[in-house]
N, C-alpha and C. Protein backbone atom coordinates (compact mmCIF):
# COMPACT_ATOMS: atom_id res chain seq x y z
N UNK A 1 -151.64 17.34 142.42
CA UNK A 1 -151.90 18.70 141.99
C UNK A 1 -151.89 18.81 140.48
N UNK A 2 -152.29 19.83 140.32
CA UNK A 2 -152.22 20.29 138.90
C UNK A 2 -150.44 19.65 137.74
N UNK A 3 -149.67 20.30 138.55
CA UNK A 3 -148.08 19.71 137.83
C UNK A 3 -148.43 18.54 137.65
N UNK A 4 -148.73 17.24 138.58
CA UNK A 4 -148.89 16.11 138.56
C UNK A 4 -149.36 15.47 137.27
N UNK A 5 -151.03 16.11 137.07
CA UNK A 5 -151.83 15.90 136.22
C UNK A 5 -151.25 16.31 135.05
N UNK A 6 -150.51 17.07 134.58
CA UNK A 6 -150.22 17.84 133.31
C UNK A 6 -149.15 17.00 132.97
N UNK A 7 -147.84 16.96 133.98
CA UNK A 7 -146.49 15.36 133.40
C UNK A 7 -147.63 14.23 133.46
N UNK A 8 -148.59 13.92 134.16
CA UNK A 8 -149.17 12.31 133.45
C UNK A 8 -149.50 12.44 132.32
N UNK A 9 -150.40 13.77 131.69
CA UNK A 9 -150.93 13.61 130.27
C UNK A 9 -149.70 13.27 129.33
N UNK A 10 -148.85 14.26 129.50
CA UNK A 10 -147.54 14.71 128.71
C UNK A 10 -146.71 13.29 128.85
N UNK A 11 -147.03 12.43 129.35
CA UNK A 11 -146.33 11.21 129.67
C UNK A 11 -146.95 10.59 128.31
N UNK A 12 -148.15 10.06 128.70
CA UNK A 12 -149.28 9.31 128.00
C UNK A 12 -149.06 9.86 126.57
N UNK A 13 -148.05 10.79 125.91
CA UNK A 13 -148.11 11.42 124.25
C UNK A 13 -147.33 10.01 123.93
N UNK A 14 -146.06 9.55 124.46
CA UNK A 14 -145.10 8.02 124.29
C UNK A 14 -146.14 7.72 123.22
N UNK A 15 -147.05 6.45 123.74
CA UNK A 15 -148.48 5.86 123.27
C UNK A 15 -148.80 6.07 122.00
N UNK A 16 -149.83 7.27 122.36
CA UNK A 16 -150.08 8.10 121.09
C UNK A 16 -150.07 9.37 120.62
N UNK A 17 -148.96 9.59 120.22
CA UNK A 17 -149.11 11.51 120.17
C UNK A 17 -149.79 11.73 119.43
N UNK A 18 -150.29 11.11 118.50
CA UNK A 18 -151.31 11.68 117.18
C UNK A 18 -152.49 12.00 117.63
N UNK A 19 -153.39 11.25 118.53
CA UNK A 19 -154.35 11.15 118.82
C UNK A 19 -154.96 12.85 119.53
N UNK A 20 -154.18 14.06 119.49
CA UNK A 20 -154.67 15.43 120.13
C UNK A 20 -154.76 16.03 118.79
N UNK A 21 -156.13 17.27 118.61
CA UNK A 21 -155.71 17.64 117.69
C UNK A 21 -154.48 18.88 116.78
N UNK A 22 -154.91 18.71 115.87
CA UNK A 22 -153.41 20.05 115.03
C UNK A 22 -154.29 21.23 115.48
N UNK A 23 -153.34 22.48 116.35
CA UNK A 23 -154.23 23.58 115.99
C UNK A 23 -154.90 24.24 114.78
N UNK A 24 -156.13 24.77 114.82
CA UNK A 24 -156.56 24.89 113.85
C UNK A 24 -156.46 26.27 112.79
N UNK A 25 -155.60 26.98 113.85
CA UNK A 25 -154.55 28.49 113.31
C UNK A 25 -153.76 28.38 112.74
N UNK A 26 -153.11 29.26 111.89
CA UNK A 26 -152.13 29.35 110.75
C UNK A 26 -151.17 30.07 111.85
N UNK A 27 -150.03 29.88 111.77
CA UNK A 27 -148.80 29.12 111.15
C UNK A 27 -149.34 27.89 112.22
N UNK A 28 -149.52 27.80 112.96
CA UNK A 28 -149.56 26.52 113.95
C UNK A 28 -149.87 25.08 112.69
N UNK A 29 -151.14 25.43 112.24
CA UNK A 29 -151.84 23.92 111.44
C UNK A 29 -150.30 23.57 110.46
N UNK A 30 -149.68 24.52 110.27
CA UNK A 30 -148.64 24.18 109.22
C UNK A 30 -147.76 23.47 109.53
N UNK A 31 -147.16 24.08 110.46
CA UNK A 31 -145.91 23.61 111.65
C UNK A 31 -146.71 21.76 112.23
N UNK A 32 -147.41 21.67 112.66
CA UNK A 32 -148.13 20.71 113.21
C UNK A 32 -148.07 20.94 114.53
N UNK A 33 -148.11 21.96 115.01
CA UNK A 33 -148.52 21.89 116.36
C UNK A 33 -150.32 21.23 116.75
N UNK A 34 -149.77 20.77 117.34
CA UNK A 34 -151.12 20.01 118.45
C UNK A 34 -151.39 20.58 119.85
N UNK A 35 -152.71 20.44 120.34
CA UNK A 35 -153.08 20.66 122.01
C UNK A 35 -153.28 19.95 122.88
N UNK A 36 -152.52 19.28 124.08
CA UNK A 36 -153.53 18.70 124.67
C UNK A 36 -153.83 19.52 126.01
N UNK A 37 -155.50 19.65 125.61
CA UNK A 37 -155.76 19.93 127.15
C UNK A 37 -155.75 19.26 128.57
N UNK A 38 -155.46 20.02 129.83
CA UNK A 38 -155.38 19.23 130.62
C UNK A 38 -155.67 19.91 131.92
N UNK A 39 -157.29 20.03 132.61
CA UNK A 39 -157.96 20.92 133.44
C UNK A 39 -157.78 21.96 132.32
N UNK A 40 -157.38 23.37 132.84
CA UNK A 40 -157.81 24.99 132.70
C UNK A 40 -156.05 25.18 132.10
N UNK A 41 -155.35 23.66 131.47
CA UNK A 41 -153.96 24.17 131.02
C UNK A 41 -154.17 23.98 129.63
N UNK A 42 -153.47 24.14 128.52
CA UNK A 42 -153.13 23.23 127.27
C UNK A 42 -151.43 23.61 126.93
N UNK A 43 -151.29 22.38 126.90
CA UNK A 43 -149.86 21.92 126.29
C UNK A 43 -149.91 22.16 124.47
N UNK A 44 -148.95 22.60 124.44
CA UNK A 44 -148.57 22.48 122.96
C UNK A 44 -147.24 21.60 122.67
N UNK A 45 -147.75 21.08 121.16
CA UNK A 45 -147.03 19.94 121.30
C UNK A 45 -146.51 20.11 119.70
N UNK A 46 -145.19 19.38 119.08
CA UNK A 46 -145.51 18.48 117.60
C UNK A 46 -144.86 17.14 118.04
N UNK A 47 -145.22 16.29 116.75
CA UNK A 47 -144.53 14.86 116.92
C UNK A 47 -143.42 15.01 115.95
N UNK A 48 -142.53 14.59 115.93
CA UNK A 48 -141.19 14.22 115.18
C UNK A 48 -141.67 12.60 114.80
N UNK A 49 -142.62 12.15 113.56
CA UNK A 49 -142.76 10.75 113.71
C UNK A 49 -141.79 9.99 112.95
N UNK A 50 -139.97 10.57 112.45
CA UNK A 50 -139.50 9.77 112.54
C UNK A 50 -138.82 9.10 114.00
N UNK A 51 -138.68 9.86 114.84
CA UNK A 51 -137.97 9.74 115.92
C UNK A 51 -139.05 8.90 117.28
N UNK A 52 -140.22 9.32 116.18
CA UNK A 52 -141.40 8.69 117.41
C UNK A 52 -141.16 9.57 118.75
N UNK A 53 -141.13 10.95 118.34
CA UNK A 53 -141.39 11.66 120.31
C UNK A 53 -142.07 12.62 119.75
N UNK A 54 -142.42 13.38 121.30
CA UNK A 54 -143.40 14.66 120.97
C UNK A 54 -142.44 15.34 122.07
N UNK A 55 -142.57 16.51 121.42
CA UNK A 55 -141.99 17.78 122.13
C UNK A 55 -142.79 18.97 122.16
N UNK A 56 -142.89 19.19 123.65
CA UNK A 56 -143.58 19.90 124.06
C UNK A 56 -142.85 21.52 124.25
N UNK A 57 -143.90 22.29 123.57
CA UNK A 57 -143.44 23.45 122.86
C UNK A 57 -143.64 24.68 124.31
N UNK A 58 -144.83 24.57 124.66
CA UNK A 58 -145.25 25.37 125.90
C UNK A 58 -146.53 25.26 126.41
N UNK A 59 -146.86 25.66 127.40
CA UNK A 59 -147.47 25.56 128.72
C UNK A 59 -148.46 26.15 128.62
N UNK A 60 -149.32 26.31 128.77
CA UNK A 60 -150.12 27.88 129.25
C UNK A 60 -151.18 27.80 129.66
N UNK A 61 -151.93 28.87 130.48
CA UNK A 61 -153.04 28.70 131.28
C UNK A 61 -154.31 28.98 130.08
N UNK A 62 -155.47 28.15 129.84
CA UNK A 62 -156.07 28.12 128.75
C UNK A 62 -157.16 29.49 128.71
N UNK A 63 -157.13 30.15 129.74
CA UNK A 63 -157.62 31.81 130.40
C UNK A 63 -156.92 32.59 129.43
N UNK A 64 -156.15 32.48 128.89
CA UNK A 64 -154.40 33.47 128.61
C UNK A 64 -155.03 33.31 127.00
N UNK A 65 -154.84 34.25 126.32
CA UNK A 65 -155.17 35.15 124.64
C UNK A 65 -153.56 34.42 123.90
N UNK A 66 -153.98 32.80 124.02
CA UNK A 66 -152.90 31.84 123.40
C UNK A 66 -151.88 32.51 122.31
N UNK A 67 -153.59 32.25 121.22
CA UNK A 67 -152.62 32.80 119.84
C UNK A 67 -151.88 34.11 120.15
N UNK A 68 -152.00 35.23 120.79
CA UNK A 68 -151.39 36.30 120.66
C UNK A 68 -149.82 36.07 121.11
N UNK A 69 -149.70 35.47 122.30
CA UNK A 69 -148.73 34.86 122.85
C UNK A 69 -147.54 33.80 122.10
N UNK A 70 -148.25 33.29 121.50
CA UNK A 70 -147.74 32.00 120.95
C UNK A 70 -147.21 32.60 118.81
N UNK A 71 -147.99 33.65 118.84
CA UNK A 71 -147.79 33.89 117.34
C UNK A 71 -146.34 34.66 117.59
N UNK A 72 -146.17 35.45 118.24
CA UNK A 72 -145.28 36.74 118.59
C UNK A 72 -143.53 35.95 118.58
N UNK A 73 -143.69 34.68 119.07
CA UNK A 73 -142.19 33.59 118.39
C UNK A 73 -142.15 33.54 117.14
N UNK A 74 -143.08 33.41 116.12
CA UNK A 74 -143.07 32.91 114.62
C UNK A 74 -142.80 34.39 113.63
N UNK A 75 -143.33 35.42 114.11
CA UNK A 75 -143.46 36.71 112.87
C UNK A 75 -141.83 36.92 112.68
């Protein structure tokens, strides 16, 4: 199912987290948040590249008015 598919991507960041891109919105591009899509989801992500991990920030259905959602933590 869908869960399935979304922990394999979110697995596969180990590898290479760099490789998704930085969003291309302010505050996000600053912060370094990244997306990876995955079907009709996108993960948000940053890398910590001293620690070498990615932490995944939140979830969301890629239907859903992101930035509005996602800005409303930062103001």
């Amino acid at each position: 199912g869908i869960f399935t598919s979304i922990k394999e991507q979110i697995l596969t960041l180990s590898q290479m987290p760099l490789r998704h891109s930085v969003v291309p919105d302010q505050p996000y591009a600053e912060m370094g948040v990244r997306m990876l899509l995955v079907e009709n989801y996108i993960a948000f992500y940053v890398v910590d590249e001293a620690k070498r991990e990615a932490h995944v920030l939140r979830i969301l259905y890629n239907r859903r008015e992101w930035q509005d959602l996602f800005s409303s933590r930062h103001e």
